[in-house]
PDB file of N, CA and C in Angstrom:
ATOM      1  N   UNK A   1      12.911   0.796  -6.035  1.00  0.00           N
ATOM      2  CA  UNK A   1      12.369   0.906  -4.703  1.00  0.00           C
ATOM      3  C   UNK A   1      13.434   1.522  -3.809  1.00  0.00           C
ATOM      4  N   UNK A   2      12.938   2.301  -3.183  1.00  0.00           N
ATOM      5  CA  UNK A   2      13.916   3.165  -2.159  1.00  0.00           C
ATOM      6  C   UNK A   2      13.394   3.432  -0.518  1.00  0.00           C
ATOM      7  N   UNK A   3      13.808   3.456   0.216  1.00  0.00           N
ATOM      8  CA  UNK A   3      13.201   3.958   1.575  1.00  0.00           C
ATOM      9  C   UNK A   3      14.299   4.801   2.119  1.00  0.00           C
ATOM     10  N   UNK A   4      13.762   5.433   3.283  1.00  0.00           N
ATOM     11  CA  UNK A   4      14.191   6.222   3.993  1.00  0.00           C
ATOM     12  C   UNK A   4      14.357   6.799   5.264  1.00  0.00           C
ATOM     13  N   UNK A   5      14.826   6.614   6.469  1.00  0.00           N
ATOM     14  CA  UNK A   5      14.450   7.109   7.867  1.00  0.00           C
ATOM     15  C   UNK A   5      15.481   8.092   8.378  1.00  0.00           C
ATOM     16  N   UNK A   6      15.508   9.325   8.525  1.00  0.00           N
ATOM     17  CA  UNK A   6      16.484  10.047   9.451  1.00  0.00           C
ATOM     18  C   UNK A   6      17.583   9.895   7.961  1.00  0.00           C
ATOM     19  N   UNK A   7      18.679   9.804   8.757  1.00  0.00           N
ATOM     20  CA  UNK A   7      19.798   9.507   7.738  1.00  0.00           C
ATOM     21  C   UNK A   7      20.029   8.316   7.289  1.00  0.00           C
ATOM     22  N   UNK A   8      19.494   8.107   7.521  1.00  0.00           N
ATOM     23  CA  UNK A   8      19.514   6.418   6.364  1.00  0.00           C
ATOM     24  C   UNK A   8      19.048   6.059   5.252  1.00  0.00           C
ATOM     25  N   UNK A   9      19.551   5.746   3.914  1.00  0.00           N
ATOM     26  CA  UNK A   9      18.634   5.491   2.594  1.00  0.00           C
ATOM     27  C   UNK A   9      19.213   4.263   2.313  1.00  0.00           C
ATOM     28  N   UNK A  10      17.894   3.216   1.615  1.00  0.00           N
ATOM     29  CA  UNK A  10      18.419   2.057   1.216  1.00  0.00           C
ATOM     30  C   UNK A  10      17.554   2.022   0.365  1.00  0.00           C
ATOM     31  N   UNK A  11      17.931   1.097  -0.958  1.00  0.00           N
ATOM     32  CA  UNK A  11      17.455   0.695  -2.217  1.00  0.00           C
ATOM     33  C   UNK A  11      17.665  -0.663  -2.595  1.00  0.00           C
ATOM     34  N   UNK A  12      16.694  -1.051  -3.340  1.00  0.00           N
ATOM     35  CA  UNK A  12      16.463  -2.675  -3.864  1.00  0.00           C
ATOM     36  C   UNK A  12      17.081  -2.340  -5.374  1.00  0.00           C
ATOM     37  N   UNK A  13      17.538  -1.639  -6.260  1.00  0.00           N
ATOM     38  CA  UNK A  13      17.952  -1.840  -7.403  1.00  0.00           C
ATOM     39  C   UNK A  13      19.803  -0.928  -7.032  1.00  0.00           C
ATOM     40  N   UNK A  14      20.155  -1.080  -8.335  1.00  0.00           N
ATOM     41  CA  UNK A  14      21.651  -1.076  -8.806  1.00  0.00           C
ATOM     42  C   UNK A  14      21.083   0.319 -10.211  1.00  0.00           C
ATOM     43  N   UNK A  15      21.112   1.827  -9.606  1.00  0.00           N
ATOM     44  CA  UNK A  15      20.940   2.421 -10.702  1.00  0.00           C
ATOM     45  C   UNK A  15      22.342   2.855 -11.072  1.00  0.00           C
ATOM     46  N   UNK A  16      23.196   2.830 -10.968  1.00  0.00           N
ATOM     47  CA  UNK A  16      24.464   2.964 -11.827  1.00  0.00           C
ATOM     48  C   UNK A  16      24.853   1.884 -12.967  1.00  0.00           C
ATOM     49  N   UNK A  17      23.498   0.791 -12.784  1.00  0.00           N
ATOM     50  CA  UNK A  17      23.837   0.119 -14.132  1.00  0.00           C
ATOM     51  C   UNK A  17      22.681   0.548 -15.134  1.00  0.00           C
ATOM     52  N   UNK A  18      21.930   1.597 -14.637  1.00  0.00           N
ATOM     53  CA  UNK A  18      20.528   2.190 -15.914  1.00  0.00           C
ATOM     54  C   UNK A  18      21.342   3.504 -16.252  1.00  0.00           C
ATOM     55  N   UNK A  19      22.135   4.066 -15.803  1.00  0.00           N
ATOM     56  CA  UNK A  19      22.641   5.196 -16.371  1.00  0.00           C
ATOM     57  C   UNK A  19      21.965   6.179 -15.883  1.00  0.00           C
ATOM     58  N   UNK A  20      20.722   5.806 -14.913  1.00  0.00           N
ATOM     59  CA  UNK A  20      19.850   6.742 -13.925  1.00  0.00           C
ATOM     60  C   UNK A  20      20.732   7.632 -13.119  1.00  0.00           C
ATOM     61  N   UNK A  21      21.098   9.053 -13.025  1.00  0.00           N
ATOM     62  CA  UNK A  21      21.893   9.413 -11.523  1.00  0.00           C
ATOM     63  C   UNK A  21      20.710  10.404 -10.594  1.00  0.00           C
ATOM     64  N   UNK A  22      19.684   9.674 -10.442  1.00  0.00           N
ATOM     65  CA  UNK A  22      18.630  10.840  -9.609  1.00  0.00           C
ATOM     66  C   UNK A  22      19.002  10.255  -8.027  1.00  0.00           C
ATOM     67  N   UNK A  23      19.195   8.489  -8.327  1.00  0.00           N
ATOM     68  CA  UNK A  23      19.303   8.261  -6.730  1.00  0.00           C
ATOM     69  C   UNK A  23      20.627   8.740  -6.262  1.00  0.00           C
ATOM     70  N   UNK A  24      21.869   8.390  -7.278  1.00  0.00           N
ATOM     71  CA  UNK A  24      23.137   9.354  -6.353  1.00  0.00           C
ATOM     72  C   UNK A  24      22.862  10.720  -6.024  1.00  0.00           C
ATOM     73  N   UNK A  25      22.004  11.495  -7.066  1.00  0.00           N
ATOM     74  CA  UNK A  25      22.180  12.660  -6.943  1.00  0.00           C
ATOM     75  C   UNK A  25      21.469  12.972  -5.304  1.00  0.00           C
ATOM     76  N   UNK A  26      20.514  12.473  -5.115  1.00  0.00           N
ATOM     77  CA  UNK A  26      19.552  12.345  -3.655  1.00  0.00           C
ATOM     78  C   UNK A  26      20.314  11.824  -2.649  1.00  0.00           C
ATOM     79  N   UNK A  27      20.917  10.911  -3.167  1.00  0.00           N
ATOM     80  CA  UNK A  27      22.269  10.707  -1.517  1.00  0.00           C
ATOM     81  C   UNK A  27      23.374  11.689  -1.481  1.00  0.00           C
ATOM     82  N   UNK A  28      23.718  12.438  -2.228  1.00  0.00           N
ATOM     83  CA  UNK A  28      24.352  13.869  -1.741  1.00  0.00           C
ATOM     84  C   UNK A  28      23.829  14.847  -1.573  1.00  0.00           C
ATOM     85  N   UNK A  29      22.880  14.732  -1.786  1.00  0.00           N
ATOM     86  CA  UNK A  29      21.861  16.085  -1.082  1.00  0.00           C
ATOM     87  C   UNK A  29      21.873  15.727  -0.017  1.00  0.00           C
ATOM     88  N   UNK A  30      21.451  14.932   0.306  1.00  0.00           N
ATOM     89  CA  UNK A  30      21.052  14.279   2.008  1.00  0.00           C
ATOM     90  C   UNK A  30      22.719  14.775   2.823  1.00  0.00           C
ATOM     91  N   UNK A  31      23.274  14.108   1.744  1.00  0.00           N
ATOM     92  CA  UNK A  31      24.454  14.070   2.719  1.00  0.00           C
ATOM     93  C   UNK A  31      25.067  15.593   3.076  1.00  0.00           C
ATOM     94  N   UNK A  32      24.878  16.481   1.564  1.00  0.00           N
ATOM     95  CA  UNK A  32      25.214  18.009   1.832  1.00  0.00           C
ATOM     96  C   UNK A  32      23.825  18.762   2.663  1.00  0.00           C
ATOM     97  N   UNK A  33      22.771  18.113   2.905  1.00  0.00           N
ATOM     98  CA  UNK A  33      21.961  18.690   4.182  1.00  0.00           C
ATOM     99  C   UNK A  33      22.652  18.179   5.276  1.00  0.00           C
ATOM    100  N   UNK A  34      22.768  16.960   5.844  1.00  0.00           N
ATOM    101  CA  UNK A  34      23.419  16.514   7.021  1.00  0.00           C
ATOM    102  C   UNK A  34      24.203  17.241   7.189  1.00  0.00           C
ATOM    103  N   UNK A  35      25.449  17.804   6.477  1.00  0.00           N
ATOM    104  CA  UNK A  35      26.394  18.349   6.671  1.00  0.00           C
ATOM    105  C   UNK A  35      26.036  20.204   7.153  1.00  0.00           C
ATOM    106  N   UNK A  36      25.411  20.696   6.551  1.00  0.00           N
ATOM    107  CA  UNK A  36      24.808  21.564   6.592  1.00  0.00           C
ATOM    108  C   UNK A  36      24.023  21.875   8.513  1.00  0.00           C
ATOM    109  N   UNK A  37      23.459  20.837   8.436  1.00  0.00           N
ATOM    110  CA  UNK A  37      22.750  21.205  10.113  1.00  0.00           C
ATOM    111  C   UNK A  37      23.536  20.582  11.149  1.00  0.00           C
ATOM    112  N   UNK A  38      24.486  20.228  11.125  1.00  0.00           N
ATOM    113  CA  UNK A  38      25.828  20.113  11.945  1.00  0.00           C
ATOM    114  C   UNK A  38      26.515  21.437  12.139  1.00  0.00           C
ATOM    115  N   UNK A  39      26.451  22.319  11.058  1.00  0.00           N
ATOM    116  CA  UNK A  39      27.263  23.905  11.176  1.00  0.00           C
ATOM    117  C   UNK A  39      26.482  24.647  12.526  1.00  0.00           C
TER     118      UNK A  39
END
């Protein structure tokens, strides 16, 4: 489970213990967009 508002993401599970990396990979996107519309 994941949500989302503006810049904020929060999650109810621990995927660095499934070996899953889609949710890290989605919090650096976010974060390399944020960064991005600040330029």
């Amino acid at each position: 489970m994941a949500a989302k508002e503006k810049h904020m993401l929060v999650t109810s599970f621990h995927s660095e213990l499934t070996g899953d990396t889609r949710g890290h990979a989605y919090f650096l996107e976010m974060i390399s967009q944020s960064k991005k519309e600040k330029l």
